[in-house]
C-alpha atoms as a PDB file:
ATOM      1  CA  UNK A   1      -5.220   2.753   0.870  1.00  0.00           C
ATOM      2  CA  UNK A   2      -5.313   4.008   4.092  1.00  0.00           C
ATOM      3  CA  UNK A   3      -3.856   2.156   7.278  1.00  0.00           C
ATOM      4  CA  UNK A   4      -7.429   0.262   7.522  1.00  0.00           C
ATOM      5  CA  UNK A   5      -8.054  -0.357   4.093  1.00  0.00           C
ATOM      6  CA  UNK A   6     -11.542   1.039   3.874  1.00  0.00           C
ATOM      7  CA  UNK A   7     -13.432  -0.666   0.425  1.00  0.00           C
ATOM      8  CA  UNK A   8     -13.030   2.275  -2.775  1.00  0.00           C
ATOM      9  CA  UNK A   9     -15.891   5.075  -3.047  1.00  0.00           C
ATOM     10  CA  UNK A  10     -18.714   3.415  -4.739  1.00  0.00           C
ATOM     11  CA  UNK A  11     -17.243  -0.393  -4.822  1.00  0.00           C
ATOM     12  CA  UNK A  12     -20.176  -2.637  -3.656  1.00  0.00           C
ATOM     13  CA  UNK A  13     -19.357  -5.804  -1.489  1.00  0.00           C
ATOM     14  CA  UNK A  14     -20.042  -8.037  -3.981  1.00  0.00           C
ATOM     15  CA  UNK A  15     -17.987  -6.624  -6.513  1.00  0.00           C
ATOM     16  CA  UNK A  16     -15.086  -6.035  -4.147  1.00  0.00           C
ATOM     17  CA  UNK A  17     -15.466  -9.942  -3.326  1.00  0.00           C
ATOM     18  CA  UNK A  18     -14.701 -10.846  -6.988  1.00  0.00           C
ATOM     19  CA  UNK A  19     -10.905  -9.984  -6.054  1.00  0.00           C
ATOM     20  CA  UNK A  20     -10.904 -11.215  -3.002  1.00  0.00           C
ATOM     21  CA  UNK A  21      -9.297 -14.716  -3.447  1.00  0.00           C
ATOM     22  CA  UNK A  22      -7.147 -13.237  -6.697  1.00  0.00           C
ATOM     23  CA  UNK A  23      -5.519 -10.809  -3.913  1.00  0.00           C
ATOM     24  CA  UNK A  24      -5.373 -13.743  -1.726  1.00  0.00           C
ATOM     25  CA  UNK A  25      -3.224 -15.877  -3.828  1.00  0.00           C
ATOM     26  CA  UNK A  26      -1.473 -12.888  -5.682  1.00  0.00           C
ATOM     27  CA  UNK A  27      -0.333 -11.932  -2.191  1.00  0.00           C
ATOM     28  CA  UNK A  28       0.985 -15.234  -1.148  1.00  0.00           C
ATOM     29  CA  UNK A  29       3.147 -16.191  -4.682  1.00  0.00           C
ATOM     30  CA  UNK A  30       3.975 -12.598  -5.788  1.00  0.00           C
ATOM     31  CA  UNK A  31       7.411 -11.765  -4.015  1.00  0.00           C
ATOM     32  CA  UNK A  32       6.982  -8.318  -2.276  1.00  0.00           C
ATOM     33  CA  UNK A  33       8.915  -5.260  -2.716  1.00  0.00           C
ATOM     34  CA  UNK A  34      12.722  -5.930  -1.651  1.00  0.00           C
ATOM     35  CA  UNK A  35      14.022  -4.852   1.867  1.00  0.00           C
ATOM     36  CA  UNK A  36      16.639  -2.454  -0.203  1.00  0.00           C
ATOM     37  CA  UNK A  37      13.879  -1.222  -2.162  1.00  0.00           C
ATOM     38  CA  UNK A  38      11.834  -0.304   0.474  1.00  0.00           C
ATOM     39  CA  UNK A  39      14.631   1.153   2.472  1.00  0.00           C
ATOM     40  CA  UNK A  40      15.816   3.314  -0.469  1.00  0.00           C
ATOM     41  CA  UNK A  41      12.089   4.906  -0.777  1.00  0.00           C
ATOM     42  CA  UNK A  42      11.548   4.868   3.141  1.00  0.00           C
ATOM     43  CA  UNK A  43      15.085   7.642   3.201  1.00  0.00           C
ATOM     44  CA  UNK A  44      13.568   9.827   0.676  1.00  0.00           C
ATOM     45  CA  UNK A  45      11.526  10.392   3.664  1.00  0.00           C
ATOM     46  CA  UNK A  46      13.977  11.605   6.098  1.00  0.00           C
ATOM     47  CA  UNK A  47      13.843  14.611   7.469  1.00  0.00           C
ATOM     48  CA  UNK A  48       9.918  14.644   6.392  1.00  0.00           C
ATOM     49  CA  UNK A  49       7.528  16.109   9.707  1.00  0.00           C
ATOM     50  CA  UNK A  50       4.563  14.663   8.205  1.00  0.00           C
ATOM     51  CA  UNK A  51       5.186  12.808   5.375  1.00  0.00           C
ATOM     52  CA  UNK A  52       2.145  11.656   3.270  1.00  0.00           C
ATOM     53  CA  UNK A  53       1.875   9.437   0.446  1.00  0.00           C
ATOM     54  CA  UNK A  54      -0.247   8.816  -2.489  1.00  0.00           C
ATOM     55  CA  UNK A  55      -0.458   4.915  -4.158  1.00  0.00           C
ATOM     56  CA  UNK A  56      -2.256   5.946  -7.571  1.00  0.00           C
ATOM     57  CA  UNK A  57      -3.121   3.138 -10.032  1.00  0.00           C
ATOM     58  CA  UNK A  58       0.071   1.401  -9.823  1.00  0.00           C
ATOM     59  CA  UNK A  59      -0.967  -1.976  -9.317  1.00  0.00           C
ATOM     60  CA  UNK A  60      -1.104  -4.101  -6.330  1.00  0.00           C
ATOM     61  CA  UNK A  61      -0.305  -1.842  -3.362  1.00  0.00           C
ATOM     62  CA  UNK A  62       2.985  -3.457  -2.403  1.00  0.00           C
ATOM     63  CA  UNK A  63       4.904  -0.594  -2.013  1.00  0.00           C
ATOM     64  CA  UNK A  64       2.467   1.658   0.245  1.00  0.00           C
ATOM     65  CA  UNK A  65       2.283  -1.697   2.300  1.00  0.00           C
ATOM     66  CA  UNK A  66       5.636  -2.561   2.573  1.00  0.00           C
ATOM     67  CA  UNK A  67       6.150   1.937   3.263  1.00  0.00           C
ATOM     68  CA  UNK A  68       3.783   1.810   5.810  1.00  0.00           C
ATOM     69  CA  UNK A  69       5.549  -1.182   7.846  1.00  0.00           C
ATOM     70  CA  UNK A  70       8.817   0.676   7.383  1.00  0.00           C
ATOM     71  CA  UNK A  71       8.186   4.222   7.920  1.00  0.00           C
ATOM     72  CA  UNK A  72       5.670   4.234  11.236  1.00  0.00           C
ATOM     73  CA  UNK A  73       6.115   8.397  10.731  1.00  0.00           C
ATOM     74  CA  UNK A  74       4.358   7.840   7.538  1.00  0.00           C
ATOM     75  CA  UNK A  75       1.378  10.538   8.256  1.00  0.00           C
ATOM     76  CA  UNK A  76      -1.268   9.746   5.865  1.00  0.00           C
ATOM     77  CA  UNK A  77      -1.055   6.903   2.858  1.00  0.00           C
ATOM     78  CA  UNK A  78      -3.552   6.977  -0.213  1.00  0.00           C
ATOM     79  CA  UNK A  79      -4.268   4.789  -3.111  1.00  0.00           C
ATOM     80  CA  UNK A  80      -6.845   4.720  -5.703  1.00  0.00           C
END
């Protein structure tokens, strides 16, 4: 994931469609990562000049989400 969410390497439309509502809905009755949470992984930051981080395979993409609206530092985020 980067900060505009371009579609995976090698993910056609129409298979990245077959997710789309199932993120949809998952994203509007799943509760997100907790404020304390985020807070607690956003100070392991501190300090950081360019602080980069890397979302691999661990699920939904909450946390580099919820990192990237509380650390606006945040140089570069990744997921796969």
């Amino acid at each position: 994931m980067t900060r505009s969410e371009p579609s995976a390497p090698g993910v056609r439309p129409e298979q990245e469609a077959l997710f789309s509502t199932a993120a949809e809905h998952y994203a509007r009755y799943r509760p997100g990562v907790p404020d304390p949470a985020v807070h607690l992984l956003a100070g392991t930051l501190a300090g950081r000049t360019a602080p980069a981080l890397l979302d691999l395979g661990t699920g939904t993409g909450q946390v580099p989400r919820a990192l990237l609206a509380a650390v606006p530092y945040l140089a570069h985020a990744r997921g796969g």
